[in-house]
C-alpha atoms as a PDB file:
ATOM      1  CA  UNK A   1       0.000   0.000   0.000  1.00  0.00           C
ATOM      2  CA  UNK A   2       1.132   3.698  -0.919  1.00  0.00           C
ATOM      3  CA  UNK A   3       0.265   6.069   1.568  1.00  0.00           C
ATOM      4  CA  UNK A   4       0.970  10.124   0.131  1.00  0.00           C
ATOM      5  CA  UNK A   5       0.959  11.737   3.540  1.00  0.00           C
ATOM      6  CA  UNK A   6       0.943  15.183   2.330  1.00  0.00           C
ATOM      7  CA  UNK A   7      -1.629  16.615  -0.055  1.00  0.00           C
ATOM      8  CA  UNK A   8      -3.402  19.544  -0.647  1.00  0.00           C
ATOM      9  CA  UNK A   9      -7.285  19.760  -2.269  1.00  0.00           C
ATOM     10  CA  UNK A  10      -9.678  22.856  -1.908  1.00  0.00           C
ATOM     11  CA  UNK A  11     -13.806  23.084  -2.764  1.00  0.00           C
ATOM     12  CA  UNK A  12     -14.133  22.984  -6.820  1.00  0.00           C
ATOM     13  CA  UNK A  13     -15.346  26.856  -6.119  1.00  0.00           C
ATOM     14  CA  UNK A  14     -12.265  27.730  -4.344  1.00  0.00           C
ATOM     15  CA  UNK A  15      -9.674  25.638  -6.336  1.00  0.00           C
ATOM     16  CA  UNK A  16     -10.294  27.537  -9.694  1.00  0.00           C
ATOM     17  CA  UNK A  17      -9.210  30.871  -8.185  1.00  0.00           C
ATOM     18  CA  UNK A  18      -6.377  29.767  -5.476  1.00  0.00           C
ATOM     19  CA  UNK A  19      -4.427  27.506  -7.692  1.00  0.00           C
ATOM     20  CA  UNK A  20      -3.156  30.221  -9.838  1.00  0.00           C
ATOM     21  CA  UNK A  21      -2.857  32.799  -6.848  1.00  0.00           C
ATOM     22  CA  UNK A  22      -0.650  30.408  -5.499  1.00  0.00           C
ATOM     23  CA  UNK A  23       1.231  29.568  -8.519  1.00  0.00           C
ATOM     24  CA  UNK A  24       1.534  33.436  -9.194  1.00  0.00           C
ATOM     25  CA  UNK A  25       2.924  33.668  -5.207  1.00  0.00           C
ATOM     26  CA  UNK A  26       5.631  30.430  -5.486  1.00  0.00           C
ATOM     27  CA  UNK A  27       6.732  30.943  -8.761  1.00  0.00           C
ATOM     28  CA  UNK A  28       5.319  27.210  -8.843  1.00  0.00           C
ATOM     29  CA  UNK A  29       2.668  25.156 -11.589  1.00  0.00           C
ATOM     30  CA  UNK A  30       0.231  23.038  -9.959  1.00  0.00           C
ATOM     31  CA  UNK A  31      -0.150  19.544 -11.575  1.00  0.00           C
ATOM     32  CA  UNK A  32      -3.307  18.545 -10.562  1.00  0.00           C
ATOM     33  CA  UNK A  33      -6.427  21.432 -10.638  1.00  0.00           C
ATOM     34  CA  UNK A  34      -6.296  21.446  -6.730  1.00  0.00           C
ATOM     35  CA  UNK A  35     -10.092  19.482  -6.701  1.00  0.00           C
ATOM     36  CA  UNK A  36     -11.292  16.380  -4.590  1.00  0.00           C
ATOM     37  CA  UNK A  37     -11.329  14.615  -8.051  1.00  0.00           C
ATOM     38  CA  UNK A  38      -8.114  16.171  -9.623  1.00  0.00           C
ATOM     39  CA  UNK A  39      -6.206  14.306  -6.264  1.00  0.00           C
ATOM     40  CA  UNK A  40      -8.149  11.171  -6.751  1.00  0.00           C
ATOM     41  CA  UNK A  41      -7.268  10.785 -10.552  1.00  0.00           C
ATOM     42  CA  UNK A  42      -3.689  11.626  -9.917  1.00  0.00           C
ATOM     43  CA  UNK A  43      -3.531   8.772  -7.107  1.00  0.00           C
ATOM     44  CA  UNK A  44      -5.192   6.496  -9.972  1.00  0.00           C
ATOM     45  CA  UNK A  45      -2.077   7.433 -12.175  1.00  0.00           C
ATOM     46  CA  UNK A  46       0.443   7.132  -9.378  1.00  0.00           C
ATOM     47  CA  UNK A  47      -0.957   3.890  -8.080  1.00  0.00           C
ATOM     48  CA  UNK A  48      -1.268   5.681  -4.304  1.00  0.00           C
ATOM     49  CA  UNK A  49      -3.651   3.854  -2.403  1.00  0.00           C
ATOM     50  CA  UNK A  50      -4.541   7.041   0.133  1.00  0.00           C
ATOM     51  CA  UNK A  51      -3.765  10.286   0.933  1.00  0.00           C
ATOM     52  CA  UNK A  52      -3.769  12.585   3.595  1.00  0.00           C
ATOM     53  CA  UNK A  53      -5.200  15.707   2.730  1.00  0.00           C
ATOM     54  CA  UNK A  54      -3.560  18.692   4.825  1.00  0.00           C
ATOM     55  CA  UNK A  55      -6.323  21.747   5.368  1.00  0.00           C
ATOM     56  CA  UNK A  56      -4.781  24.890   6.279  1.00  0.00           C
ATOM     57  CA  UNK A  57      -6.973  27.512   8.328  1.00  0.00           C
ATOM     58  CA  UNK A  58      -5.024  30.927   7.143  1.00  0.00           C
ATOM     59  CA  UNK A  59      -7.913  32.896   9.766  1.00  0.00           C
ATOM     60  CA  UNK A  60      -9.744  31.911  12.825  1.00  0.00           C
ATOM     61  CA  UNK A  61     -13.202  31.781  11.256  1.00  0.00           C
ATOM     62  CA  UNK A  62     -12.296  29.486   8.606  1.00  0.00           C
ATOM     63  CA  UNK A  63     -12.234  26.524  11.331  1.00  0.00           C
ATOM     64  CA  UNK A  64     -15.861  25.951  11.107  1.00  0.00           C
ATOM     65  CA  UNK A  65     -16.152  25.412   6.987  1.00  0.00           C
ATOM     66  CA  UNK A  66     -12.955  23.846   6.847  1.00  0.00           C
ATOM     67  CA  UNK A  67     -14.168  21.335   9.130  1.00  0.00           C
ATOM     68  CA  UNK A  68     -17.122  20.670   7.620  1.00  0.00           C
ATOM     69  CA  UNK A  69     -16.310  20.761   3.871  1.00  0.00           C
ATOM     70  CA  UNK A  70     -13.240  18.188   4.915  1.00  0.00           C
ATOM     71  CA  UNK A  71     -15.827  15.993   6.628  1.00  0.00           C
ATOM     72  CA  UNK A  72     -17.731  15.921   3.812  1.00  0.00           C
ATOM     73  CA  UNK A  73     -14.864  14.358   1.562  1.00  0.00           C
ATOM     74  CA  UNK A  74     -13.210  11.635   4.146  1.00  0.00           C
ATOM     75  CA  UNK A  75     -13.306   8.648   2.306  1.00  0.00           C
ATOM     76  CA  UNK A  76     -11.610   5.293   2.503  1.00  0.00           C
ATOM     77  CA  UNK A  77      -8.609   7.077  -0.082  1.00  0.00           C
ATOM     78  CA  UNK A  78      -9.098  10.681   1.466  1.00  0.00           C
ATOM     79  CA  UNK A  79      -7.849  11.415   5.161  1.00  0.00           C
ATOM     80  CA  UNK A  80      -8.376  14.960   5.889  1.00  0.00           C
ATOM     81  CA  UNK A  81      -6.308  16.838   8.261  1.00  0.00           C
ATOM     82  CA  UNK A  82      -8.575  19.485  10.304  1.00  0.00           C
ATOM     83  CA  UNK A  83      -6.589  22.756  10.983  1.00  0.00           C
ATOM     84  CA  UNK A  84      -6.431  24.990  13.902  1.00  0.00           C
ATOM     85  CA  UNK A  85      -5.404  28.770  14.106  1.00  0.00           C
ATOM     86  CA  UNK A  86      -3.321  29.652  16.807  1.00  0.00           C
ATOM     87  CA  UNK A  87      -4.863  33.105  17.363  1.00  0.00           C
ATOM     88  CA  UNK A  88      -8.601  31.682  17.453  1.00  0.00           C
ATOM     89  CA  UNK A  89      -9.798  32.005  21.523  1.00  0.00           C
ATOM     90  CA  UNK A  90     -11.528  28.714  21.325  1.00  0.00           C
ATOM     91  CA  UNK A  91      -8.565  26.956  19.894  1.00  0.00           C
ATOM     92  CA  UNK A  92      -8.375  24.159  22.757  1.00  0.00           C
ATOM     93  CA  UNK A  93     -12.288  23.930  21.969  1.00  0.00           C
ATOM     94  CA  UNK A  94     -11.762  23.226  18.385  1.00  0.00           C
ATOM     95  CA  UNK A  95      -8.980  20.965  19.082  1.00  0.00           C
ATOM     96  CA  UNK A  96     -11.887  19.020  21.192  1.00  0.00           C
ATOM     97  CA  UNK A  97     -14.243  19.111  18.422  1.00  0.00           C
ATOM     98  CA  UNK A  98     -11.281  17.797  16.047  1.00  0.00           C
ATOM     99  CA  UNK A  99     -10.979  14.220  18.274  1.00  0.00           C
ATOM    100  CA  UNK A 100     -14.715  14.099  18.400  1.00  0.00           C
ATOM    101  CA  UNK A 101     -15.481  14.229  15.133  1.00  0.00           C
ATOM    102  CA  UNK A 102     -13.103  11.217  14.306  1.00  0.00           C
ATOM    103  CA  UNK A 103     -10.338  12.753  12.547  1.00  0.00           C
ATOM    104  CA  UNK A 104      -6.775  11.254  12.985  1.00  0.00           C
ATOM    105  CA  UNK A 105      -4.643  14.948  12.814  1.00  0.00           C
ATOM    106  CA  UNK A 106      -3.955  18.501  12.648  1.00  0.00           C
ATOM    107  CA  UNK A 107      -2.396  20.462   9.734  1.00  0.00           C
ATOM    108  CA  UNK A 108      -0.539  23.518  11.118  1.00  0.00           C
ATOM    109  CA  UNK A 109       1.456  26.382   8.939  1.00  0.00           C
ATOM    110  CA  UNK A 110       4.052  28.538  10.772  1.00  0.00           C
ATOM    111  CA  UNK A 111       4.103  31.261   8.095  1.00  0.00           C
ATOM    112  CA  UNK A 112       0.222  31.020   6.443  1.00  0.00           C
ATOM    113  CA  UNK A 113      -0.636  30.968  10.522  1.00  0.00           C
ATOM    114  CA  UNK A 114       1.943  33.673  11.602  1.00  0.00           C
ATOM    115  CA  UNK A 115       3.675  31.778  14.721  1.00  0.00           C
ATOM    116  CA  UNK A 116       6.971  30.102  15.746  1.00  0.00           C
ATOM    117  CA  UNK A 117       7.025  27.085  16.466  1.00  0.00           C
ATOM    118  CA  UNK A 118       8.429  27.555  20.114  1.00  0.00           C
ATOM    119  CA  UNK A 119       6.234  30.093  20.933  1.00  0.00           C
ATOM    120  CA  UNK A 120       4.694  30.296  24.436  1.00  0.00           C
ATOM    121  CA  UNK A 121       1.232  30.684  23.265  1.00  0.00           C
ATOM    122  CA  UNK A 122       1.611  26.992  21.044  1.00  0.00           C
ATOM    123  CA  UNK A 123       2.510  25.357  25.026  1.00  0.00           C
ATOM    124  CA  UNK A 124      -1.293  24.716  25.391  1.00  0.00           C
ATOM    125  CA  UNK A 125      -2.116  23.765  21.991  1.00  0.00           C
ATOM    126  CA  UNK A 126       0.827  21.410  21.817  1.00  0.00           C
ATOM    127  CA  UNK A 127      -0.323  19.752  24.926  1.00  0.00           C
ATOM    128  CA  UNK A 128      -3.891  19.505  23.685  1.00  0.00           C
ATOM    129  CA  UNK A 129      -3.204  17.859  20.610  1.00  0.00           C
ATOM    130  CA  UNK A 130      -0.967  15.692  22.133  1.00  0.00           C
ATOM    131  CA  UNK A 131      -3.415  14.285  25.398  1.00  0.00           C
ATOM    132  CA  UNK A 132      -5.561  13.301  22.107  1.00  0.00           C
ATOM    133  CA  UNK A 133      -3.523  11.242  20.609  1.00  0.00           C
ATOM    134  CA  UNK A 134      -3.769  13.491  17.189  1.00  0.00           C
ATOM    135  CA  UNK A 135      -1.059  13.700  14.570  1.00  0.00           C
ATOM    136  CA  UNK A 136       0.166  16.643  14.128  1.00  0.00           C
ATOM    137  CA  UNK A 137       1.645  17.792  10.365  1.00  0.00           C
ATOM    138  CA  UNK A 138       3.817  20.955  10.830  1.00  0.00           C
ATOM    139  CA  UNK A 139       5.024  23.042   7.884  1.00  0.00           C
ATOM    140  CA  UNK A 140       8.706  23.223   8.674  1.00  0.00           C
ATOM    141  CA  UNK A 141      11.687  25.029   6.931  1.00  0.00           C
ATOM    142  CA  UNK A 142      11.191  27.510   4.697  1.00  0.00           C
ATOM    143  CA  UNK A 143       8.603  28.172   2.250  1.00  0.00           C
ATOM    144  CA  UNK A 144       8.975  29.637  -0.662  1.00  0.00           C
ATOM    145  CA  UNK A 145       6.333  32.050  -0.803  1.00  0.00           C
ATOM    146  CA  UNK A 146       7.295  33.781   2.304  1.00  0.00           C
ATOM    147  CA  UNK A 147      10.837  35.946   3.488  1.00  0.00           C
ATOM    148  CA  UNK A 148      13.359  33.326   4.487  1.00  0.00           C
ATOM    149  CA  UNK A 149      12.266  33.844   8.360  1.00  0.00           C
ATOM    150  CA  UNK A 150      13.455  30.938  10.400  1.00  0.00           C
ATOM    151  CA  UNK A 151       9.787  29.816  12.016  1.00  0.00           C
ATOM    152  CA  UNK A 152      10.198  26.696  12.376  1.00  0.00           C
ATOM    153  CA  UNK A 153      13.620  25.572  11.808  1.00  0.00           C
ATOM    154  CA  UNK A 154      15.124  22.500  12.956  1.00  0.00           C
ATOM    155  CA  UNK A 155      16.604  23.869  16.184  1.00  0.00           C
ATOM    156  CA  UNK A 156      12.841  24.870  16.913  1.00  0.00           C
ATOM    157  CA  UNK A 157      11.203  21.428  16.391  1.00  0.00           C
ATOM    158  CA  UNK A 158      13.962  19.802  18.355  1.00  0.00           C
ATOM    159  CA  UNK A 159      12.537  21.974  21.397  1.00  0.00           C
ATOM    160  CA  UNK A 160       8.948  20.826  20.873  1.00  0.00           C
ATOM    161  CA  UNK A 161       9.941  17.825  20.218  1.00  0.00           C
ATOM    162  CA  UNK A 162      11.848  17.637  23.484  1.00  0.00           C
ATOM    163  CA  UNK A 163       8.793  19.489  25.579  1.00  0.00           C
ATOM    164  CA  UNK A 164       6.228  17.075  24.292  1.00  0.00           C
ATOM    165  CA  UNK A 165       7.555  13.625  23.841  1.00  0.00           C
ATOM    166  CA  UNK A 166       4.336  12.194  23.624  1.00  0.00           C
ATOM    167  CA  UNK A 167       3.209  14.668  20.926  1.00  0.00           C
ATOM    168  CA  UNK A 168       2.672  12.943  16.626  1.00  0.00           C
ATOM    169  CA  UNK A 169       4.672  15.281  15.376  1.00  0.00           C
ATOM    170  CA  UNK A 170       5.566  15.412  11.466  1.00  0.00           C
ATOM    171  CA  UNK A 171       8.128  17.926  10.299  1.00  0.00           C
ATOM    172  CA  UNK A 172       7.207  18.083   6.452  1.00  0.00           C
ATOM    173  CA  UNK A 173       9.550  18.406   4.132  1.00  0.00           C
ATOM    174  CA  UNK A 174      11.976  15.882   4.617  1.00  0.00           C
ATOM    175  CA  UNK A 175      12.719  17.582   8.180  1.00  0.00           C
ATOM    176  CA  UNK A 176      12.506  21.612   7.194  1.00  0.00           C
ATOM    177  CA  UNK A 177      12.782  22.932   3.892  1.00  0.00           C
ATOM    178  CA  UNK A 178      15.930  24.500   2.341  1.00  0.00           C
ATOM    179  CA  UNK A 179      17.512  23.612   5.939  1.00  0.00           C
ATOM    180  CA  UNK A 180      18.745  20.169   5.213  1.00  0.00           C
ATOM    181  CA  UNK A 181      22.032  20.554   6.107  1.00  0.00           C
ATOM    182  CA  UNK A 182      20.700  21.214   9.549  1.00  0.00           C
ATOM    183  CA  UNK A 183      18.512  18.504   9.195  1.00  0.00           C
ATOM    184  CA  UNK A 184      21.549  16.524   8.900  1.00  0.00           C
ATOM    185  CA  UNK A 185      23.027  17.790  12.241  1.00  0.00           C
ATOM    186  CA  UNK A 186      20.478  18.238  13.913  1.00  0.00           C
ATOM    187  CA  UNK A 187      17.157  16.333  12.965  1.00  0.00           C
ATOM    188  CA  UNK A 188      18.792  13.020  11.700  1.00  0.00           C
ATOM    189  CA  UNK A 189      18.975  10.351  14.530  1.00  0.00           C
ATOM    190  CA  UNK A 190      16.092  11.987  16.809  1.00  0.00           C
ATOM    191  CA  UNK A 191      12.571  10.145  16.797  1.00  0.00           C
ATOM    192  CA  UNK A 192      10.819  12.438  15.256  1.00  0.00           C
ATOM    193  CA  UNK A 193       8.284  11.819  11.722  1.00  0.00           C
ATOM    194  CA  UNK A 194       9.688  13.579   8.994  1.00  0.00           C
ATOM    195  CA  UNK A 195       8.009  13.347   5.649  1.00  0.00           C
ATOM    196  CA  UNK A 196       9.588  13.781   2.430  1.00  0.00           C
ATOM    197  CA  UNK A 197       6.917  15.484   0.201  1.00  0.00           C
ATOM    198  CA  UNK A 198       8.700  18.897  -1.332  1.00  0.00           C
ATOM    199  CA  UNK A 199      12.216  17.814  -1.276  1.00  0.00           C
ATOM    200  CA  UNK A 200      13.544  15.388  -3.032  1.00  0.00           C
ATOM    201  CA  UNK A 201      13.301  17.622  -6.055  1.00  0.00           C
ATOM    202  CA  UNK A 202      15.579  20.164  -4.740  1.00  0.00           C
ATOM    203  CA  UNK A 203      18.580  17.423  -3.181  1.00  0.00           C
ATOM    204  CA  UNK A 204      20.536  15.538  -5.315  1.00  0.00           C
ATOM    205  CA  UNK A 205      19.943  11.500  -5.140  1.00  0.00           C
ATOM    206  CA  UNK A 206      23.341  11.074  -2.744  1.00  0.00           C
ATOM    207  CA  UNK A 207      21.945  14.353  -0.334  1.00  0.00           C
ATOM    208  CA  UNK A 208      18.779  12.866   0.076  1.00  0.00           C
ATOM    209  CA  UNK A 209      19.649   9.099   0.584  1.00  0.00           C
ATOM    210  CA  UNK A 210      22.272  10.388   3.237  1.00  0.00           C
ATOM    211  CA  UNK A 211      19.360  11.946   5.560  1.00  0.00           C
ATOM    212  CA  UNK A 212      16.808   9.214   4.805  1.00  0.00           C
ATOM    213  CA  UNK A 213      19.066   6.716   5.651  1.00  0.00           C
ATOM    214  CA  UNK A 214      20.869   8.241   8.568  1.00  0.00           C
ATOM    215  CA  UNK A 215      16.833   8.595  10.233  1.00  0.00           C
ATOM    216  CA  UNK A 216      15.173   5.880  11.880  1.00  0.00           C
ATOM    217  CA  UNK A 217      13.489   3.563   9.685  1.00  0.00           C
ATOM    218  CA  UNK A 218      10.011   4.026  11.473  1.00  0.00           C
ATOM    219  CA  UNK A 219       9.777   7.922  11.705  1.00  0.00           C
ATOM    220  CA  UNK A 220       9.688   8.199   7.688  1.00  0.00           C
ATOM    221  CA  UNK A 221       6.848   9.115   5.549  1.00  0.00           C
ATOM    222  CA  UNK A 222       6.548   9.537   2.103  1.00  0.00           C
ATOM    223  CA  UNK A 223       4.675  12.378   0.700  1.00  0.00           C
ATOM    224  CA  UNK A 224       4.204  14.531  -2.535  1.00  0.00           C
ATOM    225  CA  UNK A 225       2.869  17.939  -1.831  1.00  0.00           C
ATOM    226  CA  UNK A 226       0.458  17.807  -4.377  1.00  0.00           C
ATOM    227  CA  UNK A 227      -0.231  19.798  -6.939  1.00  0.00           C
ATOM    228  CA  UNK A 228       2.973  21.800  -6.295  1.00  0.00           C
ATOM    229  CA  UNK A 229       4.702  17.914  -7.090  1.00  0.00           C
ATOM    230  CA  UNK A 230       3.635  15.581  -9.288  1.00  0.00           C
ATOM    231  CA  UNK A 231       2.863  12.052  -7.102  1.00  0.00           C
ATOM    232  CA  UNK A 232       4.134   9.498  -9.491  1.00  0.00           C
ATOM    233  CA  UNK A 233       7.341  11.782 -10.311  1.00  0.00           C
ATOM    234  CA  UNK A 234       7.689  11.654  -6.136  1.00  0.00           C
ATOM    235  CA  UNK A 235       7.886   8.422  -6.235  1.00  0.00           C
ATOM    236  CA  UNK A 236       9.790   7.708  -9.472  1.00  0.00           C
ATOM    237  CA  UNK A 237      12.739  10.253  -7.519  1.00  0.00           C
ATOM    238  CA  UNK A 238      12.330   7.720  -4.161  1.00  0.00           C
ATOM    239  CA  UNK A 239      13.090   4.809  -6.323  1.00  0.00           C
ATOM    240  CA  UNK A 240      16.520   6.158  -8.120  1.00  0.00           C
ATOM    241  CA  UNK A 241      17.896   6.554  -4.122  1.00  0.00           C
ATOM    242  CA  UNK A 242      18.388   2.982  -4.093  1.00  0.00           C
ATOM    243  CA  UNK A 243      16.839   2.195  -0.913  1.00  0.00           C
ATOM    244  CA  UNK A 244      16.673  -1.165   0.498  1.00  0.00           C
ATOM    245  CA  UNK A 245      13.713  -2.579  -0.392  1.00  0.00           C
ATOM    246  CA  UNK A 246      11.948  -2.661   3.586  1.00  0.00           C
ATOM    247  CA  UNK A 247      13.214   0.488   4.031  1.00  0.00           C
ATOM    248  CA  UNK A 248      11.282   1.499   1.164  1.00  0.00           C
ATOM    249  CA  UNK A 249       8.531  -0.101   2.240  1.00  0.00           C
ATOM    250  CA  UNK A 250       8.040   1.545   5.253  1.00  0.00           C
ATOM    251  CA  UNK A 251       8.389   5.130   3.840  1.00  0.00           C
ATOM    252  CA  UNK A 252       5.696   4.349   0.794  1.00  0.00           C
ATOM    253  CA  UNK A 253       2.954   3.314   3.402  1.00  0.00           C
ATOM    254  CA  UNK A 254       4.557   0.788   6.289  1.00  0.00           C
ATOM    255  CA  UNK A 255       5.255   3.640   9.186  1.00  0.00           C
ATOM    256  CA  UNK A 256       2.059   5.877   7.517  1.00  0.00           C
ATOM    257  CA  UNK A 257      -0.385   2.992   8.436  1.00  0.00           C
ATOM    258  CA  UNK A 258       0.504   2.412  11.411  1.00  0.00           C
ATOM    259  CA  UNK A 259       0.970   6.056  12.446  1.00  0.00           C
ATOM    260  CA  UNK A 260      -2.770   6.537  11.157  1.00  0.00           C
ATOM    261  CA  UNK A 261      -4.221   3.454  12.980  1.00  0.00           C
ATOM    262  CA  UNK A 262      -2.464   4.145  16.070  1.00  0.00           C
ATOM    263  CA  UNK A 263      -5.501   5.173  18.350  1.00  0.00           C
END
């Protein structure tokens, strides 16, 4: 089984205007049309098997239609991450109402969001998600539509990490984007999920096989980023590292189910 732990989708309505905003903003061309049914024909072509769809609440107020409109699309092949803002005053409430309704994690954007990752006012939130057992799926490193501020660099996710051992946490991006040399010093070896959707484009096959490999076998997850990858070219560049074959096998979908079914 293929598990892409990393995707983005939006409502058809929304999708036809924010895919080329966000093209326009990263310099970036989406590969799918950014719909429920674009992702779903691109897994068909990629032979994925499911997908985690990450939801991204750039305002308080959108927490109440995200959560419904992603509710509305779970399926068996779609797993949709809810999305909290930091600055809503019934964060810790939606949190709540995240576990209750059954989802399995959290999507959670330093820069869209406007936060650090160490911040004191993420100590509750951390701790919330974390008592429930959710997954949480942090944007970390760079991004390239921002100013190259260091939110949530590797030295940052170490100290949440450390805080909150108990805590799911994911650093996308094969550990934190455009960082990877600190990745390598600092990320590499720790038990901490890192997923490799985003990167793998930008390292050459011997940069990226050196951090994979020198990360525990369990804490890796492979994802695309779609649209801003394409899935089956995200795969095609996992397969010229050369992995060993259970090693693989754990990144395409091993370490994702059991992450997802861990309840």
């Amino acid at each position: 089984m293929i598990i892409d732990f990393h995707t983005h989708i939006f409502p058809d309505k929304v999708a036809a205007e924010a895919i080329p905003k966000l093209e326009k903003a990263g310099g970036i061309t989406a590969h799918t049309n950014g719909t429920r049914q674009g992702l779903l024909d691109s897994m068909t072509r990629a032979g994925v098997d499911k997908s985690v769809v990450c939801t991204i609440a750039t305002r308080p107020e959108q927490f109440e239609p995200i959560l419904n409109w992603a509710a509305k699309f779970a399926d068996e092949r779609l797993i949709p991450f809810a999305s909290v803002h930091p600055a809503a005053p019934d964060c810790l409430d939606q949190i709540d109402r995240i576990k209750k309704a059954g989802f399995k994690g959290i999507k959670m954007h330093p820069y869209y969001q406007d936060f650090y990752l160490d911040e004191p006012r993420l100590i509750p939130i951390y701790e919330r998600i974390s008592a429930h057992g959710l997954i949480l799926l942090l944007h970390t490193g760079f991004d390239l539509a921002f100013p190259q501020t260091r939110r949530a660099d590797p030295a940052r996710i170490v100290q949440v990490a450390e805080r909150f051992p108990e805590l799911k946490l994911v650093a996308s991006h094969l550990g934190a984007w455009r960082l990877w040399d600190e990745v390598r010093d600092i990320l590499c070896g720790r038990e901490i999920y890192m997923d490799i959707s985003f990167a793998l484009d930008f390292l050459s096959p011997a940069e990226a096989g050196n951090i994979i490999t020198s990360h525990p076998a369990d804490f890796l997850l492979f994802g695309s980023d779609s649209p801003w990858t394409d899935q089956r070219a995200t795969i095609d560049l996992l397969n010229r590292l050369g992995l060993e074959t259970e090693l693989q096998d754990k990144i395409l979908g091993g370490n994702a189910s059991r992450l997802l079914n861990d309840d």
